[in-house]
Protein backbone atom coordinates (compact mmCIF):
# COMPACT_ATOMS: atom_id res chain seq x y z
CA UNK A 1 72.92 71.21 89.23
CA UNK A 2 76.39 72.14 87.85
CA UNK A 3 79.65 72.72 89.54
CA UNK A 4 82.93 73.58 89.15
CA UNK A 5 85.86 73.19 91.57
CA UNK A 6 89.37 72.99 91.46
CA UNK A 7 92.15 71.65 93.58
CA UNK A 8 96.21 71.76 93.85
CA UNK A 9 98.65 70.28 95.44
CA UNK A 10 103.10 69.98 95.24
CA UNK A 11 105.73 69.59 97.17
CA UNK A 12 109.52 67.58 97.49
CA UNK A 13 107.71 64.43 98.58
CA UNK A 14 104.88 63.02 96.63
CA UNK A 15 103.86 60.41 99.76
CA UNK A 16 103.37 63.69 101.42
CA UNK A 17 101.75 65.85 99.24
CA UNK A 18 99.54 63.54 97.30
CA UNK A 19 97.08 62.35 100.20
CA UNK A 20 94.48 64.98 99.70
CA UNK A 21 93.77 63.66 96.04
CA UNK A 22 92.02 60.89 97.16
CA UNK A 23 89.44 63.39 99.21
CA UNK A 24 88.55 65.77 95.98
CA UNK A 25 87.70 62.77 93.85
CA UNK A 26 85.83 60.86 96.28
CA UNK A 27 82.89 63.71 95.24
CA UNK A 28 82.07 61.71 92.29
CA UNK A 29 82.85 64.12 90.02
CA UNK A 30 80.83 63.73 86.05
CA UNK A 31 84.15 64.71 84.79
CA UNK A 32 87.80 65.82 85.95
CA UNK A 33 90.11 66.83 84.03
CA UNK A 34 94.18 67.25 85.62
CA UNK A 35 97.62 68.58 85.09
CA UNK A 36 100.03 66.83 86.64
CA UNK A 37 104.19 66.57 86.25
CA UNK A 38 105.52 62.84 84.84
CA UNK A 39 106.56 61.70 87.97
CA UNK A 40 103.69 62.67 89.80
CA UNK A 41 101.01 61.04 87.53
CA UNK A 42 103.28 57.27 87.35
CA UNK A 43 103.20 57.72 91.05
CA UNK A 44 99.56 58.42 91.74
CA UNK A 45 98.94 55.06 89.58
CA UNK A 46 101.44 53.12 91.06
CA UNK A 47 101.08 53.79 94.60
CA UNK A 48 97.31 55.07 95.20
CA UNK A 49 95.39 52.42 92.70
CA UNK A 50 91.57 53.24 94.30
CA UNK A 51 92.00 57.52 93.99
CA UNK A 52 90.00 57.67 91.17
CA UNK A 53 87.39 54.81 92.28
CA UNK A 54 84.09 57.45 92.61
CA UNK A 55 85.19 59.12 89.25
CA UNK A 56 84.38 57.11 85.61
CA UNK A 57 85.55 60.00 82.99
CA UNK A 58 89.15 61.12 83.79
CA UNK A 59 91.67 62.26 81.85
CA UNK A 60 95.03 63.25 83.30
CA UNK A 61 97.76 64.95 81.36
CA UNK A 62 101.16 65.73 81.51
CA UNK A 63 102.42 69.42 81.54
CA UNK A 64 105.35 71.09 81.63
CA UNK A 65 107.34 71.75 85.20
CA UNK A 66 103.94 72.50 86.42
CA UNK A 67 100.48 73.61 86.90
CA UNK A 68 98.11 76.44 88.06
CA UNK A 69 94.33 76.82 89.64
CA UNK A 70 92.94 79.65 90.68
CA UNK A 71 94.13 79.80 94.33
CA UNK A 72 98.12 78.36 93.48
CA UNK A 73 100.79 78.54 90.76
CA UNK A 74 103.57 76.04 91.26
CA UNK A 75 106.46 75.16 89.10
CA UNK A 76 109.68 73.31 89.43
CA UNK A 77 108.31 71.07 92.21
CA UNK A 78 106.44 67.58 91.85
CA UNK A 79 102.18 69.11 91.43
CA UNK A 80 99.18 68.19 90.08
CA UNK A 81 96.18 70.19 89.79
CA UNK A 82 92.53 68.97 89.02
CA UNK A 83 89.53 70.73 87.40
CA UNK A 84 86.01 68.82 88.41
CA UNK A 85 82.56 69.18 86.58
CA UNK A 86 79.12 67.97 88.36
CA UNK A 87 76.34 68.36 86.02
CA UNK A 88 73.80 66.21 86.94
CA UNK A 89 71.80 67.01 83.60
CA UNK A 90 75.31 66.75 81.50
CA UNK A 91 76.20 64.32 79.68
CA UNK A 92 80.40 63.43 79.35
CA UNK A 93 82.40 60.85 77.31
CA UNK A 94 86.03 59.72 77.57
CA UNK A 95 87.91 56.94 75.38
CA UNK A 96 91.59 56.27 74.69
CA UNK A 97 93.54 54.97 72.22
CA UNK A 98 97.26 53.71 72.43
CA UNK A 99 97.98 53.40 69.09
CA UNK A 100 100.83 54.91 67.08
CA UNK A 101 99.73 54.08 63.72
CA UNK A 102 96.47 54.82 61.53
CA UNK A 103 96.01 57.86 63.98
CA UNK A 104 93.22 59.46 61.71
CA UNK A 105 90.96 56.48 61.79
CA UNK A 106 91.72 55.26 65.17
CA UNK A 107 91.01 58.71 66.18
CA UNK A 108 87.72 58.59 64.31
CA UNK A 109 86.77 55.45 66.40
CA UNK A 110 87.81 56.97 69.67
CA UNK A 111 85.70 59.88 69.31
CA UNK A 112 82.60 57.71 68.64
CA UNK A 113 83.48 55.49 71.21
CA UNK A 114 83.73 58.58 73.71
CA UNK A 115 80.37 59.75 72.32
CA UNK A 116 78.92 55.69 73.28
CA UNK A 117 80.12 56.67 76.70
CA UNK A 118 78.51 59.31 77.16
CA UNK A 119 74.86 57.56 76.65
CA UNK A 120 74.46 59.78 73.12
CA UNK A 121 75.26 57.93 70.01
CA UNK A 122 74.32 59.85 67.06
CA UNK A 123 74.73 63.08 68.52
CA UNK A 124 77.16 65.79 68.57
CA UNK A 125 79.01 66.83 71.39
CA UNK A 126 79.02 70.77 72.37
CA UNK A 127 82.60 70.65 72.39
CA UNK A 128 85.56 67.81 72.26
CA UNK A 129 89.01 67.99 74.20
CA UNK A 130 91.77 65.89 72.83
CA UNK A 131 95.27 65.65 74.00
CA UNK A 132 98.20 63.16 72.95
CA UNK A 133 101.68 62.80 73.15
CA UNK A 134 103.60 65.57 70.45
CA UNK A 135 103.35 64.18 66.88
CA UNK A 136 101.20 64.18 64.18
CA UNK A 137 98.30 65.99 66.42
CA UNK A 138 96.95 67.50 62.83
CA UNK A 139 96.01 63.66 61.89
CA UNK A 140 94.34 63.05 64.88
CA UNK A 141 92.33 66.38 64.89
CA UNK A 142 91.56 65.13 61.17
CA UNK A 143 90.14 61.35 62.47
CA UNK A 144 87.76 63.36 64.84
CA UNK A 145 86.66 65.82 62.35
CA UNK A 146 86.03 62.59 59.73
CA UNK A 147 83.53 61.69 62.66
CA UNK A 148 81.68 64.38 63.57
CA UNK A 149 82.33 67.19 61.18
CA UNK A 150 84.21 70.55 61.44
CA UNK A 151 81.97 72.86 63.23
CA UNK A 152 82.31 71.53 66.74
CA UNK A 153 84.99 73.06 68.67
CA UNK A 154 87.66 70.87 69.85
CA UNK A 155 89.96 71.73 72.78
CA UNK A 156 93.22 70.54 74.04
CA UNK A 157 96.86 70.14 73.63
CA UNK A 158 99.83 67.95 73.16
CA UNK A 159 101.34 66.26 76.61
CA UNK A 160 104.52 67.50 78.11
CA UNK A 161 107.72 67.28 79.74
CA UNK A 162 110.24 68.81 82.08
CA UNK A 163 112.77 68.40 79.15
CA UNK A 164 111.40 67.59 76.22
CA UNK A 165 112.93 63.78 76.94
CA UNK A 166 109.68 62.07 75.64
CA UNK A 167 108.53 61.43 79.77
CA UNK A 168 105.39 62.97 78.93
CA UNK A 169 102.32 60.73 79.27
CA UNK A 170 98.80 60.86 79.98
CA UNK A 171 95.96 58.91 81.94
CA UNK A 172 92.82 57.57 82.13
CA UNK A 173 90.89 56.24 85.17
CA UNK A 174 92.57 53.09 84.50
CA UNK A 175 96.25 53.51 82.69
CA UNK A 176 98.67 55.38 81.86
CA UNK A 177 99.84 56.22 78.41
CA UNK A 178 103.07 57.20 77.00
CA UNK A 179 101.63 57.04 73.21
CA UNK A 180 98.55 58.04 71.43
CA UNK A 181 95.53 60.11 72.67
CA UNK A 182 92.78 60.52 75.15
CA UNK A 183 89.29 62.09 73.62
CA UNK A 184 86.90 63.63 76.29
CA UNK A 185 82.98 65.02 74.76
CA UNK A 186 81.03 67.20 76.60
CA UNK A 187 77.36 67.79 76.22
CA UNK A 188 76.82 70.20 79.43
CA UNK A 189 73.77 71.58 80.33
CA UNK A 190 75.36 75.27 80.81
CA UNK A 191 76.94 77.01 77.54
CA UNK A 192 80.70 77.35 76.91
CA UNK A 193 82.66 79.53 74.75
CA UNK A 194 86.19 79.56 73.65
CA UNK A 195 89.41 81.58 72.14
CA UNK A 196 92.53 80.59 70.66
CA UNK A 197 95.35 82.98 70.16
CA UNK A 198 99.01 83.34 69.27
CA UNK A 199 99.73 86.55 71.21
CA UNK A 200 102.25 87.35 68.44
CA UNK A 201 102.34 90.08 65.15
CA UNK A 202 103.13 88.77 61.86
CA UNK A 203 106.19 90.43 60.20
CA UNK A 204 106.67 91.80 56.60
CA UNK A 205 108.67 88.68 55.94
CA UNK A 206 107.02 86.17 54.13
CA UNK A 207 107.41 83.11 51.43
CA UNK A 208 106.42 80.27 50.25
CA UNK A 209 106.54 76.54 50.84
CA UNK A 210 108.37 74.94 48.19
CA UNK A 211 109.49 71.30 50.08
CA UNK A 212 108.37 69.87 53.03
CA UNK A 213 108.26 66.04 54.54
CA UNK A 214 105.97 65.87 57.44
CA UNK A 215 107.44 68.33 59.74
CA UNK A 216 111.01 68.50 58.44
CA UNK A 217 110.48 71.91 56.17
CA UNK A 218 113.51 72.01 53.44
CA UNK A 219 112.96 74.90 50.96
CA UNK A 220 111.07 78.25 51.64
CA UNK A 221 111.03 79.93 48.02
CA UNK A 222 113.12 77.15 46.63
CA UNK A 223 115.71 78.10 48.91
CA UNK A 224 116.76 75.87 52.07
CA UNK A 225 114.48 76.82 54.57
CA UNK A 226 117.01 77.90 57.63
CA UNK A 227 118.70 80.42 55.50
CA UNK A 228 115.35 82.39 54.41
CA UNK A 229 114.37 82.18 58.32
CA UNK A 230 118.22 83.29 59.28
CA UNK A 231 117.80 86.31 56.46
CA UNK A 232 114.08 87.07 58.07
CA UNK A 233 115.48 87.35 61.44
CA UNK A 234 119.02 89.92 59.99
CA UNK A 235 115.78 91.96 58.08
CA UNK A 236 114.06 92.28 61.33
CA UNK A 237 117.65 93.35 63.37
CA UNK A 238 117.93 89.71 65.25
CA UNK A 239 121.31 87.91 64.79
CA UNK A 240 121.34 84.71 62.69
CA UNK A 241 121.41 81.68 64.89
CA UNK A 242 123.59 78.31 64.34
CA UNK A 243 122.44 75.17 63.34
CA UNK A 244 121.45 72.43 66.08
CA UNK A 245 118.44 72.70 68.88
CA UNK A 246 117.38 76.34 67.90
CA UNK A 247 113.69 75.75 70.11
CA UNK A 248 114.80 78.25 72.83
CA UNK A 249 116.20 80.62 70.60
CA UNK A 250 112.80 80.75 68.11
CA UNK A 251 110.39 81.04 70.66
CA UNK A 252 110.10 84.83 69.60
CA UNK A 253 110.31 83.98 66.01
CA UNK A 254 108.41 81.27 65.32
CA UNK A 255 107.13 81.15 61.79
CA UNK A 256 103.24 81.62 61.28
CA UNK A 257 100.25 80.67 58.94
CA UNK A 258 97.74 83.77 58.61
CA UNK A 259 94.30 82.25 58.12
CA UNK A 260 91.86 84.11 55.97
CA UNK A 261 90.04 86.96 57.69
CA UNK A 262 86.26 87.65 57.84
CA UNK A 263 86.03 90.35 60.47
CA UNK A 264 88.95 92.35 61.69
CA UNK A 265 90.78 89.86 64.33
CA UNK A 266 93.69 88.58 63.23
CA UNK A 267 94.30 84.51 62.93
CA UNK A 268 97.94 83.47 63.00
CA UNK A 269 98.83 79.92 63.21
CA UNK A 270 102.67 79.49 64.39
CA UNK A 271 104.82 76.90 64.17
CA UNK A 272 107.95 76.61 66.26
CA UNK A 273 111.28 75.62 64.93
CA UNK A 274 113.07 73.05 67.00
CA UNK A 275 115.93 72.05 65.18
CA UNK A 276 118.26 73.20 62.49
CA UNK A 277 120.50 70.73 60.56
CA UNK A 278 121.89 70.97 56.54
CA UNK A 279 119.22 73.88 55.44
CA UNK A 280 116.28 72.44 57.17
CA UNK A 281 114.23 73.42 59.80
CA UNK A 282 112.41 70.70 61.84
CA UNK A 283 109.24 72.16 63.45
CA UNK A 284 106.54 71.19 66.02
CA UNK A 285 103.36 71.53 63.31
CA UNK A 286 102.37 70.69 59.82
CA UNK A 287 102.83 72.89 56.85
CA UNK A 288 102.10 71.87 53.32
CA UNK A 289 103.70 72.85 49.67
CA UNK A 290 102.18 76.04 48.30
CA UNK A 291 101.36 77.88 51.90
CA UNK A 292 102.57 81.02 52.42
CA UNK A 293 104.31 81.60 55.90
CA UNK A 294 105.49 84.33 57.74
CA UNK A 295 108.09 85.85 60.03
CA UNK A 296 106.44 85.90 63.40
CA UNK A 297 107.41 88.15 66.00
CA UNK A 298 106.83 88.13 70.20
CA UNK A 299 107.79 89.40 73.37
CA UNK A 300 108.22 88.48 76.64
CA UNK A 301 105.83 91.62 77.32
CA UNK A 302 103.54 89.99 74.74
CA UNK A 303 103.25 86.63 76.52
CA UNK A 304 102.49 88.02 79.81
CA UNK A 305 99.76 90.13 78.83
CA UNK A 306 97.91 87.62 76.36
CA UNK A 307 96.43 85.16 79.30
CA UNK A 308 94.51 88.69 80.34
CA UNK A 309 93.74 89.27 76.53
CA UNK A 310 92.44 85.81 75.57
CA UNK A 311 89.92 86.43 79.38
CA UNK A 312 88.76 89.53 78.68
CA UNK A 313 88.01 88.64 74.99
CA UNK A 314 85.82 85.64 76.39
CA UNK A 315 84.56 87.67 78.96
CA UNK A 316 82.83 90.29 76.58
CA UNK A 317 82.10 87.21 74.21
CA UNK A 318 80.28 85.64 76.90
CA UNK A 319 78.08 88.72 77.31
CA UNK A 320 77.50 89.08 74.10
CA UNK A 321 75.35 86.20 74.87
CA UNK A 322 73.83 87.11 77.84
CA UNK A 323 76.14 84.97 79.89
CA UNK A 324 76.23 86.66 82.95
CA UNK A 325 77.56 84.16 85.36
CA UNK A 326 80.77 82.41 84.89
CA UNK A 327 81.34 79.15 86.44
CA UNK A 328 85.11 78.08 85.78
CA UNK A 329 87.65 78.29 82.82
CA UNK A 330 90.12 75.95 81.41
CA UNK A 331 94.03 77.81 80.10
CA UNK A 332 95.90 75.60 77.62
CA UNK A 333 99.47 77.63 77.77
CA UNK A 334 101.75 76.81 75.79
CA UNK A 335 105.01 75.26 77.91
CA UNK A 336 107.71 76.82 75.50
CA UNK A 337 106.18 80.51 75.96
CA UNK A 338 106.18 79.50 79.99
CA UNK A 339 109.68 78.86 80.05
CA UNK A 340 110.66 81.94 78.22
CA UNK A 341 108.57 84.06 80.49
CA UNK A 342 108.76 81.63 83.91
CA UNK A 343 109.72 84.09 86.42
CA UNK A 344 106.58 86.02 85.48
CA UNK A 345 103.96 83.08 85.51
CA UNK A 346 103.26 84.09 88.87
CA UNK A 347 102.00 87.62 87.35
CA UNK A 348 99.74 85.95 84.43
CA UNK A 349 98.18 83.64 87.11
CA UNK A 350 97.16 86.40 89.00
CA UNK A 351 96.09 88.66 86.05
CA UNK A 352 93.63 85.87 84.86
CA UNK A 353 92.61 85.37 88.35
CA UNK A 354 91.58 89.28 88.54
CA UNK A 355 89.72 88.84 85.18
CA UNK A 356 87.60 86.03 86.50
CA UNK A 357 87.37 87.06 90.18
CA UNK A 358 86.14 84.20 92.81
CA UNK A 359 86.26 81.91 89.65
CA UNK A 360 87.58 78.14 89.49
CA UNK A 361 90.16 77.92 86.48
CA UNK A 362 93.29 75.71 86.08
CA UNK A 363 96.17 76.51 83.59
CA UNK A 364 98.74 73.46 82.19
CA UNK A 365 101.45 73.84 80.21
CA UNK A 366 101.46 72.00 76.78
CA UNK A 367 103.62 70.83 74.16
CA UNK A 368 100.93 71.98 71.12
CA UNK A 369 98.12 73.46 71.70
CA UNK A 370 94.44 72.76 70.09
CA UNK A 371 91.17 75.79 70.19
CA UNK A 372 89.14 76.82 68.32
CA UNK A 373 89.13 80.43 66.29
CA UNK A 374 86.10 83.20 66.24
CA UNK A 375 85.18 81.41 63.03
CA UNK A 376 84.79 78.47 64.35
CA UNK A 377 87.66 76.46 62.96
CA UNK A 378 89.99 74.30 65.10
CA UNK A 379 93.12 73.78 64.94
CA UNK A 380 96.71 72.59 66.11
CA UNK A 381 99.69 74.75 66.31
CA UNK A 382 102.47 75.85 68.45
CA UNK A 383 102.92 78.65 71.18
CA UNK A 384 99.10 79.36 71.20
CA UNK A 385 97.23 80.35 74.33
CA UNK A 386 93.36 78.24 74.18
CA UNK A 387 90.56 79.39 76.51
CA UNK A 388 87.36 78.06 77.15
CA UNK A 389 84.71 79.02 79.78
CA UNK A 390 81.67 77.53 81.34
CA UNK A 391 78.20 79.73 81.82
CA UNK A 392 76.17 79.11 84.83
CA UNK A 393 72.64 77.16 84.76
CA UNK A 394 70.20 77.96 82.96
């Protein structure tokens, strides 16, 4: 047997709201997976200790202002929404890890120790979903890869807040985490398939990383690196912006990595700048000396349509491969591109929902986003939409 269902619930007053939880979990589910705002997670921990007594793999996660499933969209209002699998010839895995240093070998050890979990030492999961708290994501995608090599897809995100005010946290069936990461593996018995997209078109403005520490990029083209992105922006007909918190003001412009192509679909990688100070631009991903970027460039048109894009292209994927019947999907949305298109979330809910008619899905809002390209590569960046889908029994 497998099974998908989903549930949602918000309101004003969590004591209110929150009693149903208990009654979804109680189904003993093989593996749930939630989205839940900050307060509403530290709450469901502190004040209903035995709601996740019938259910062993959990992980709960953080996401911005809100949530979605299939049947309700809520934002601005305490929520939480939960995704359950019962797969009773599955197998599922889920460690965590609290640690803030040696992330790529602690997240090496996690993965295996998920994989112990799940009864299957020494083999490979069908798919992995990791999410953390924002930072260094790219080192802990690394520790997993060390441990079971690059071809298996891995899924997820980076936790978030209301605010960006570094509330974000995540949870387990026992804690919960404001630091490190929580590794789920999967080994259904039902096929899944995924998509990762930025929803954005890459510009004719491009250079080259000359300096960069971490995160903090300083030169593009041996030039500081906010006064090539202010010139991209004048070439393209956008004003220049100031220095300080420019991470509203880039959401359209982020600057993008274009993977190399083998077919015609085109793989950009962005990376969102978040603040501007002396030349630099501080950004929410990893670049590295020597890559060449790009001007990216978005709408809010753009971001309401791709949820329906990134579903339809796994729809006709999934029949590519005779997968007739689908059984639930899973959104990772990035929570920057929701705020800069909130007032139409309601629309992309309901677009996905006609894409996957009568089907279970749930939709939270992340900080970073992890998928998995066509060519099978995974990685982290910002503003990306991630898809995957479950097939029926087979």
């Amino acid at each position: 047997m497998f099974a998908i269902d989903t549930f949602h619930t918000h309101g004003s007053d969590i004591d209110k709201f929150i009693q149903p939880v208990s009654q979804f979990t109680n189904n003993s589910p093989d593996l749930l997976l939630g989205f839940a705002t900050t307060d509403t997670i530290k709450y469901l921990f502190n004040n209903q200790p035995g709601f996740l007594k019938n259910t062993h793999n959990c992980l709960i996660i953080s996401s911005c202002l809100g949530s979605s499933t299939d049947q309700t969209l809520s934002l601005n209002e305490q929520s939480i929404s939960l995704f359950s699998i019962k797969d009773s010839n599955g197998h599922y895995g889920v460690a965590s890890c609290n640690a803030t240093d040696n992330l790529r070998e602690n997240a090496a050890q996690t993965v295996l120790k998920a994989i112990a979990n799940a009864g299957q030492a020494g083999l490979a999961p069908k798919m992995v979903w990791c999410f953390q708290v924002p930072g260094n994501e790219e080192l802990v995608l690394q520790g997993i890869q060390d441990a079971i090599g690059q071809r298996i897809p891995v899924f997820g995100g980076s936790c978030a807040d209301n605010d960006i005010s570094a509330k974000w946290c995540f949870s387990d069936t026992e804690n919960v985490y404001q630091q490190g990461f929580i590794i789920a593996v999967l080994y259904p018995s039902v096929e899944t398939f995924g998509f990762y997209s930025s929803g954005y078109d890459k510009t004719d403005q491009q250079g080259t990383v000359t300096d960069v520490d971490g995160r903090l990029l300083k030169t593009i083209d041996n030039r500081p690196a906010f006064d090539v992105y202010n010139q991209w922006r004048k070439n393209i007909g956008l004003n220049a912006l100031t220095s300080g918190n420019i991470l509203a003001q880039s959401t359209m412009t982020p600057l993008a990595s274009a993977l190399s192509l083998n077919d015609e679909i085109p793989r950009l990688l962005l990376s969102h700048p978040a603040i501007a100070e002396n030349g630099t631009l501080e950004l929410f991903s990893n670049l590295s000396v020597g890559d060449t970027i790009y001007l990216a460039s978005g709408s809010p048109e753009q971001l309401i349509k791709r949820g329906d894009m990134v579903v339809t292209s796994l729809t006709k994927l999934a029949e590519l491969h005779a997968i007739k019947n689908i059984t639930g999907a899973i959104i990772i949305f990035c929570g920057g591109c929701m705020l800069s298109i909130k007032d139409a979330m309601q629309e992309v809910k309901e677009s996905i929902a006609a894409q996957l008619p009568n089907t279970p899905f749930i939709m939270g809002f992340t900080f970073g986003e992890l998928g998995t390209f066509s060519d099978s590569t995974s990685k982290h960046g910002n503003l990306m939409i991630s898809c995957e889908i479950f097939g029926g029994p087979e």
